[in-house]
N, C-alpha and C. Protein backbone atom coordinates (compact mmCIF):
# COMPACT_ATOMS: atom_id res chain seq x y z
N UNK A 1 0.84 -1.17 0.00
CA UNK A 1 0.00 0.00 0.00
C UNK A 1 0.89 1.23 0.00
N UNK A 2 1.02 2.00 -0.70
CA UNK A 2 1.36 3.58 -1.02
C UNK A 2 0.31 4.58 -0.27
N UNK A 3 0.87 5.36 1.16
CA UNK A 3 -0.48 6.23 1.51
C UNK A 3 0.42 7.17 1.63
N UNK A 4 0.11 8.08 2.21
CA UNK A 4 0.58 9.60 2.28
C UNK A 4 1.90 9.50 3.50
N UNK A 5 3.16 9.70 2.69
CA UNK A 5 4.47 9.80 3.33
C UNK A 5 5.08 8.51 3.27
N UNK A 6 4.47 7.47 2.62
CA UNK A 6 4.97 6.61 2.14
C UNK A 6 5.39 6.04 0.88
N UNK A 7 6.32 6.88 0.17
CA UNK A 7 6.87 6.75 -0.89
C UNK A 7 7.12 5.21 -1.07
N UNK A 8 7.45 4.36 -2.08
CA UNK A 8 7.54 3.18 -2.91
C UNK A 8 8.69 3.65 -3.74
N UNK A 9 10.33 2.54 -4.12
CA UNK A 9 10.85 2.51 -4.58
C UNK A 9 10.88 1.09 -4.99
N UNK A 10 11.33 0.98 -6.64
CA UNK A 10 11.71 -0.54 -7.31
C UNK A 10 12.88 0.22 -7.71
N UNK A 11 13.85 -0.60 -7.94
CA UNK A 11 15.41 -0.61 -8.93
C UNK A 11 15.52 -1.47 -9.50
N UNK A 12 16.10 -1.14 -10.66
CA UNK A 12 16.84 -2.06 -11.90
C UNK A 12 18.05 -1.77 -12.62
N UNK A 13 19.16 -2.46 -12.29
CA UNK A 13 20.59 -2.31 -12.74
C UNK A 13 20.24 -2.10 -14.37
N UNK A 14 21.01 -1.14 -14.80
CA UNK A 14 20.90 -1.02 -16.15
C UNK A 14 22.43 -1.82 -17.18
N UNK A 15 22.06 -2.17 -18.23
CA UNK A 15 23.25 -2.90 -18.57
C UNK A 15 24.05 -1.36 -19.94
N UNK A 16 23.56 -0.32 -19.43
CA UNK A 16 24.01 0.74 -20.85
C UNK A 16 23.27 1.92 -20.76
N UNK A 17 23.50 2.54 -21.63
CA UNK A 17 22.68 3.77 -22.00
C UNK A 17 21.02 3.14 -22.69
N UNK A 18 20.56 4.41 -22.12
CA UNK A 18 18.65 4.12 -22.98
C UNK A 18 18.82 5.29 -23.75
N UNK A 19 17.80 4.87 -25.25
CA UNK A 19 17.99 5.75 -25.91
C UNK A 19 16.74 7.27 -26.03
N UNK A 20 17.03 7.99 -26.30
CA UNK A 20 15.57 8.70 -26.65
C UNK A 20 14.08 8.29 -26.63
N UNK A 21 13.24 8.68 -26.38
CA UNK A 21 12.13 7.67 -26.86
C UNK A 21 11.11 7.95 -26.00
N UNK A 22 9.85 6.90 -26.53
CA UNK A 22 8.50 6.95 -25.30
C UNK A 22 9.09 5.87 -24.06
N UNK A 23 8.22 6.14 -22.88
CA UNK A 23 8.13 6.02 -21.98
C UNK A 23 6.84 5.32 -21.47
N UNK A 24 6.09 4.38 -21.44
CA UNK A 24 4.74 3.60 -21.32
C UNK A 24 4.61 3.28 -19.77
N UNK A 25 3.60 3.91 -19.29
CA UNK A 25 3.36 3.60 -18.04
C UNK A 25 2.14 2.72 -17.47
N UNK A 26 1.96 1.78 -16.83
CA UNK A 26 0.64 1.05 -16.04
C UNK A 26 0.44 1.57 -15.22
N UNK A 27 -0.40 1.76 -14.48
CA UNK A 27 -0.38 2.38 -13.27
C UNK A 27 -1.48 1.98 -12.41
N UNK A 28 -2.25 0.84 -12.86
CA UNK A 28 -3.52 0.17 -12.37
C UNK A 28 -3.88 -0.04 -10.76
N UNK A 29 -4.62 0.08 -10.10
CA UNK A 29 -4.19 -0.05 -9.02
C UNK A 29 -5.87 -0.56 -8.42
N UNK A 30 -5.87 -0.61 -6.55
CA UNK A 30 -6.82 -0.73 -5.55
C UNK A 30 -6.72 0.41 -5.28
N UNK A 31 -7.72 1.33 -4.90
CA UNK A 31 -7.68 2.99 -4.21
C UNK A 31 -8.19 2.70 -3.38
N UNK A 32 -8.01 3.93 -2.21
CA UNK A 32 -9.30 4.13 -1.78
C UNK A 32 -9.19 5.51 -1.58
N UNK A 33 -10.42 6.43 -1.44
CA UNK A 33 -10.96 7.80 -1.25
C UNK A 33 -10.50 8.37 -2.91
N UNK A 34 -9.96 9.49 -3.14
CA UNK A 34 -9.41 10.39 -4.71
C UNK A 34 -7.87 10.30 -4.23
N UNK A 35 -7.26 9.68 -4.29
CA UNK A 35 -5.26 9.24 -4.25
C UNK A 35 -4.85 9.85 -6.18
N UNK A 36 -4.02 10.95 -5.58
CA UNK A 36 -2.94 11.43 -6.30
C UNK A 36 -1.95 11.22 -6.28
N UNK A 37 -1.57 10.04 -7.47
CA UNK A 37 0.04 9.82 -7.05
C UNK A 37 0.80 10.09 -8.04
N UNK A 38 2.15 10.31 -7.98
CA UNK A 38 3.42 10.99 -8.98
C UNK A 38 3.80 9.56 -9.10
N UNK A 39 4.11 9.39 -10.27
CA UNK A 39 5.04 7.96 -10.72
C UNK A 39 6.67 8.63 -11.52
N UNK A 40 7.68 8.98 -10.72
CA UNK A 40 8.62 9.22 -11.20
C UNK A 40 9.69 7.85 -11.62
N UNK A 41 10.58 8.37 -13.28
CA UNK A 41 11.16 7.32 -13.68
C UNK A 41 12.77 8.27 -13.50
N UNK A 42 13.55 7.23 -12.47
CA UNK A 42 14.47 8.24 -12.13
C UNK A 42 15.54 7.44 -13.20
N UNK A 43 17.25 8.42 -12.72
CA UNK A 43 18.36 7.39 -13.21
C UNK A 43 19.57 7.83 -12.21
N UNK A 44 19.77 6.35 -11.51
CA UNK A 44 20.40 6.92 -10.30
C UNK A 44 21.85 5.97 -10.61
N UNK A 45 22.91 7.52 -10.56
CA UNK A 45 24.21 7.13 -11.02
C UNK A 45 24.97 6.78 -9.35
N UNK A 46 25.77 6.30 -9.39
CA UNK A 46 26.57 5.84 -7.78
C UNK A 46 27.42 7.44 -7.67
N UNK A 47 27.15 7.43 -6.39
CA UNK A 47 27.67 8.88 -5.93
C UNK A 47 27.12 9.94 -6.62
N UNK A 48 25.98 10.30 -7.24
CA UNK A 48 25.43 11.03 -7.83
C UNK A 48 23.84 11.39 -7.18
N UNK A 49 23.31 12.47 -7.64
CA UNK A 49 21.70 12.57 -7.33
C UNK A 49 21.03 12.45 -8.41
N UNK A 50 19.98 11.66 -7.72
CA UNK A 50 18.93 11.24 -9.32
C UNK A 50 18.82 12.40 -10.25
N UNK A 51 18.75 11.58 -11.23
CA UNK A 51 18.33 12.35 -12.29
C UNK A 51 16.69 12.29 -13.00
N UNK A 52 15.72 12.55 -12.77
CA UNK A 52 14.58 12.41 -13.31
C UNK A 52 14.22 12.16 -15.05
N UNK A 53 14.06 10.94 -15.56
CA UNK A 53 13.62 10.81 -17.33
C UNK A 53 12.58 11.21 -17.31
N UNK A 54 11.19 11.29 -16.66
CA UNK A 54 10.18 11.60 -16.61
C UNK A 54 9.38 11.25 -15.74
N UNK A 55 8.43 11.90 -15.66
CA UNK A 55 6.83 11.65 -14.39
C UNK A 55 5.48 11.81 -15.09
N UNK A 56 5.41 11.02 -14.22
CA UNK A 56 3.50 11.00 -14.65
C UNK A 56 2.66 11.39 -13.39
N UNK A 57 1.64 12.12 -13.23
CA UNK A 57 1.07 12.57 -12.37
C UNK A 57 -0.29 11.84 -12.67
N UNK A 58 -1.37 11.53 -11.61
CA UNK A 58 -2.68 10.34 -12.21
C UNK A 58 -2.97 11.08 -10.56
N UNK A 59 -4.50 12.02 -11.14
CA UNK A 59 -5.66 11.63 -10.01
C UNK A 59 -6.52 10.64 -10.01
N UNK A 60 -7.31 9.89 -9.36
CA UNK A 60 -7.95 8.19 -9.52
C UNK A 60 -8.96 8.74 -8.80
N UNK A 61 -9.63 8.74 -9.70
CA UNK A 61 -11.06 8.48 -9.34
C UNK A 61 -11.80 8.13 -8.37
N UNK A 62 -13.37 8.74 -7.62
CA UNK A 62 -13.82 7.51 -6.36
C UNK A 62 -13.98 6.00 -6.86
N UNK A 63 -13.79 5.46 -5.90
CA UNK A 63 -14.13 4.01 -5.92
C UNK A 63 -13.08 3.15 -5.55
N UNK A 64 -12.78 1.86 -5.90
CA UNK A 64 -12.11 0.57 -4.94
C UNK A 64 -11.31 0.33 -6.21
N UNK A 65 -11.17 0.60 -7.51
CA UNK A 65 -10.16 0.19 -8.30
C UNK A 65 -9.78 1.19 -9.61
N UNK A 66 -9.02 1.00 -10.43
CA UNK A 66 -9.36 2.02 -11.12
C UNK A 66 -7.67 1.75 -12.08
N UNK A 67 -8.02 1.79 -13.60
CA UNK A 67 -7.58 1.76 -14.62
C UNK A 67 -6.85 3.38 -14.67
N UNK A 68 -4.98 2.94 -15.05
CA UNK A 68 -4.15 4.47 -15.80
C UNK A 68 -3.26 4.31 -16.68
N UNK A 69 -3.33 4.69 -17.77
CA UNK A 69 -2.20 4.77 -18.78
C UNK A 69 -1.62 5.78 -19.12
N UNK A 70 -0.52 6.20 -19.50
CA UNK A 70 0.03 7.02 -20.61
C UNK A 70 1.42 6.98 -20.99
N UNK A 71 1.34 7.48 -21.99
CA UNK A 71 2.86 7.84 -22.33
C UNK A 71 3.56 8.93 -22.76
N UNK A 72 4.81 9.06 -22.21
CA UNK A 72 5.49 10.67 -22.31
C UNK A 72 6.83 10.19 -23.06
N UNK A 73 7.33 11.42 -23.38
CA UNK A 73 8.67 11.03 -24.13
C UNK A 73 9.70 11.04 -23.55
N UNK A 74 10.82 10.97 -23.39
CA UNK A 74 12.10 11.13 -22.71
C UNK A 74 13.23 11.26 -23.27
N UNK A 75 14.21 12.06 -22.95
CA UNK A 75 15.38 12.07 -23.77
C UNK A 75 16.40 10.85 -23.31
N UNK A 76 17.86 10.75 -23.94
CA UNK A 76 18.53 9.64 -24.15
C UNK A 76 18.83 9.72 -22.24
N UNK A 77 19.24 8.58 -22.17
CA UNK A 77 19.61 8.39 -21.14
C UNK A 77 21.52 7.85 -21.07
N UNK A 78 22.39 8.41 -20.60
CA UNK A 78 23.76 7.90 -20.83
C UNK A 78 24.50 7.36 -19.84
N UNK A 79 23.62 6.04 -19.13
CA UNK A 79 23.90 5.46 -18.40
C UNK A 79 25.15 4.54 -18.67
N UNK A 80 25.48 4.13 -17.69
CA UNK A 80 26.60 2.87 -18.05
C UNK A 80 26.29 1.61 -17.06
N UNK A 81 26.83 0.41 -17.55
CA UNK A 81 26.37 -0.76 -16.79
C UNK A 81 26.77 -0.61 -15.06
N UNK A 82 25.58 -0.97 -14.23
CA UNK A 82 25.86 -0.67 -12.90
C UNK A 82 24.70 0.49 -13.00
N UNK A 83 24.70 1.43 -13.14
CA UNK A 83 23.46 2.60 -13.19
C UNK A 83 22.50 1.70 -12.48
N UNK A 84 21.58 2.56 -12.23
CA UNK A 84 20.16 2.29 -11.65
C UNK A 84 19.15 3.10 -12.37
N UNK A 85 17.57 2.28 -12.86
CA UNK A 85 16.54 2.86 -13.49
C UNK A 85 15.51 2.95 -11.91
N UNK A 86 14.80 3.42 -11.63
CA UNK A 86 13.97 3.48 -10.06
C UNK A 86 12.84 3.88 -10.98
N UNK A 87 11.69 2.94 -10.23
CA UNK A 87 10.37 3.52 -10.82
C UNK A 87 9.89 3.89 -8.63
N UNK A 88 9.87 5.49 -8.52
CA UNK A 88 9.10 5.61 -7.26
C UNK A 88 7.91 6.35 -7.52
N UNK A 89 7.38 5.92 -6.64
CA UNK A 89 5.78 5.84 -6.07
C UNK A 89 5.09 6.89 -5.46
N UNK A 90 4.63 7.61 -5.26
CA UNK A 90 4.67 8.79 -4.37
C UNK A 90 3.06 9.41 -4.04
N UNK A 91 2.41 9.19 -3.12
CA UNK A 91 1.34 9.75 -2.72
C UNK A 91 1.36 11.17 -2.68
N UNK A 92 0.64 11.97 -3.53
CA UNK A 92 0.43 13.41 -3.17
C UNK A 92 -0.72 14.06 -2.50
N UNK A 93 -1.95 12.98 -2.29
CA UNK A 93 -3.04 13.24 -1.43
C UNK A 93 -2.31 13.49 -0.26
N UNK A 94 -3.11 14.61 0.48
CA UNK A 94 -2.93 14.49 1.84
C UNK A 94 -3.76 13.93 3.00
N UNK A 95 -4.83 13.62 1.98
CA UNK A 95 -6.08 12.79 2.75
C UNK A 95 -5.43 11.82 3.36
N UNK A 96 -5.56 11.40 5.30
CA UNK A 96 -4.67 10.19 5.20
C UNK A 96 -5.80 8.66 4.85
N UNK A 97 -6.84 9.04 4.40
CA UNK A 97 -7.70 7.93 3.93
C UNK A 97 -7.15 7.44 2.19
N UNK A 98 -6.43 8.23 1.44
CA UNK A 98 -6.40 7.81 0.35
C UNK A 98 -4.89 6.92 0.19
N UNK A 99 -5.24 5.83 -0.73
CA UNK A 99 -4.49 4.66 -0.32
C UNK A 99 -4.45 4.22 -1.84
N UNK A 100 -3.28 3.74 -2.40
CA UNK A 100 -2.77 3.38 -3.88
C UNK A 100 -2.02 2.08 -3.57
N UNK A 101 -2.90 0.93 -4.23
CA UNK A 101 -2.22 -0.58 -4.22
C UNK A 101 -1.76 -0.70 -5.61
N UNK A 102 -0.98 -0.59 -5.89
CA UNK A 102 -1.03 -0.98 -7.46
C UNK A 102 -1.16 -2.69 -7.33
N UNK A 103 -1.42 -3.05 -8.47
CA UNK A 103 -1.25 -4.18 -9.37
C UNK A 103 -0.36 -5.00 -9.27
N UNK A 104 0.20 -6.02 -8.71
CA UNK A 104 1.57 -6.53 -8.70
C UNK A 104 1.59 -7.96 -8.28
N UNK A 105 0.21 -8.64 -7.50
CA UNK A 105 0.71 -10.05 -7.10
C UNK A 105 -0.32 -11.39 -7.73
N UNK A 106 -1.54 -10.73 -8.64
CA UNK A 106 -1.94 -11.82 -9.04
C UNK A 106 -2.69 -11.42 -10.72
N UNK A 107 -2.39 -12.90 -11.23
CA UNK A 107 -2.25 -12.64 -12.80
C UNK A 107 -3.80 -11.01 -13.30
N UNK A 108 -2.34 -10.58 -14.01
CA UNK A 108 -3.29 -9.42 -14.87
C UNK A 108 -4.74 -9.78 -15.63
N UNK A 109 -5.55 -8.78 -15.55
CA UNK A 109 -6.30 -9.34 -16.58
C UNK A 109 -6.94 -7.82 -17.59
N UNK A 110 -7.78 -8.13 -18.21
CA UNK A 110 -7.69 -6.30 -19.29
C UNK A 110 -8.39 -5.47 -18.76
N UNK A 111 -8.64 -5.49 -17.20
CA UNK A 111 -8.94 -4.48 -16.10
C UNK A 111 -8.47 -4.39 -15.27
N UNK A 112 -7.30 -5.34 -14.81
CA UNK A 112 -6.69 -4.88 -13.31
C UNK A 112 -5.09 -5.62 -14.35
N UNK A 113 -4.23 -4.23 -14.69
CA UNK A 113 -3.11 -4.70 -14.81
C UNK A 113 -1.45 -4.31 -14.27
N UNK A 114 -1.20 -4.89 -14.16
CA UNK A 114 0.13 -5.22 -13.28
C UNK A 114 1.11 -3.56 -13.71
N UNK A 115 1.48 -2.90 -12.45
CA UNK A 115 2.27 -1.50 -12.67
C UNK A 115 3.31 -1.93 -13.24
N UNK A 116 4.12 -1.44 -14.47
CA UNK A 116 4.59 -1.29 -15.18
C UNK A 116 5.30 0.08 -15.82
N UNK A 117 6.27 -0.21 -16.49
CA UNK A 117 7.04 0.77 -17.18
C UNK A 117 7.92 0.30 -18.38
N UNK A 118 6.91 0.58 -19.62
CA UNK A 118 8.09 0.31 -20.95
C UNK A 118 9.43 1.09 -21.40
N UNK A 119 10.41 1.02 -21.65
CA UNK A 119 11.09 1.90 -21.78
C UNK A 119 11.50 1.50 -23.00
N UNK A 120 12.17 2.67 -24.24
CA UNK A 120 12.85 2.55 -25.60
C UNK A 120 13.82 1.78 -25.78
């Protein structure tokens, strides 16, 4: 569960640079109350401060579940093997009732699908 002050981080060692390109986001989730959350796609170099490729911002709707897509563009990324890609999570409601489960532990289906991030 993602609620307010509880940021969500994933990492993924990168094997190189990413190139230019779209950016495809899932963002499917369980709510509860109107949850505003930031989905930032960082690039975190060792001894360095992230660098942000892009964000997606998603208000969700009332109700108990709720469907998000989109896609943004991003410039090249000039990572090298070892780098880190971070997809974090970030509640911007301050309601402390609003609550963001994403998608993640049982098979997808073409209404509840698994959070995600395509990259170029």
């Amino acid at each position: 569960m993602i609620g307010v002050g509880h940021p969500v981080e994933v990492t993924y060692a990168l094997p190189g640079p990413i190139p230019a390109g779209n950016y495809h986001l899932v963002g499917d989730g369980v709510i509860s109350a109107m949850p505003m959350v930031q989905f930032d796609l960082l690039w975190r170099e060792p001894g360095s401060q992230d660098s942000t490729i892009v964000s997606f911002t998603h208000q969700y709707p009332s109700g108990t579940a709720a469907q998000y897509e989109e896609t943004k563009s991003g410039a090249a990324v000039a990572a090298v093997n070892g780098d880190l890609i971070v997809l974090r999570v970030t509640m911007l409601s301050t309601d402390p009732n609003s609550e963001y489960v994403p998608i993640a532990e049982h098979p997808p289906t073409p209404t509840a699908r698994f959070l995600s991030v395509d990259i170029p």
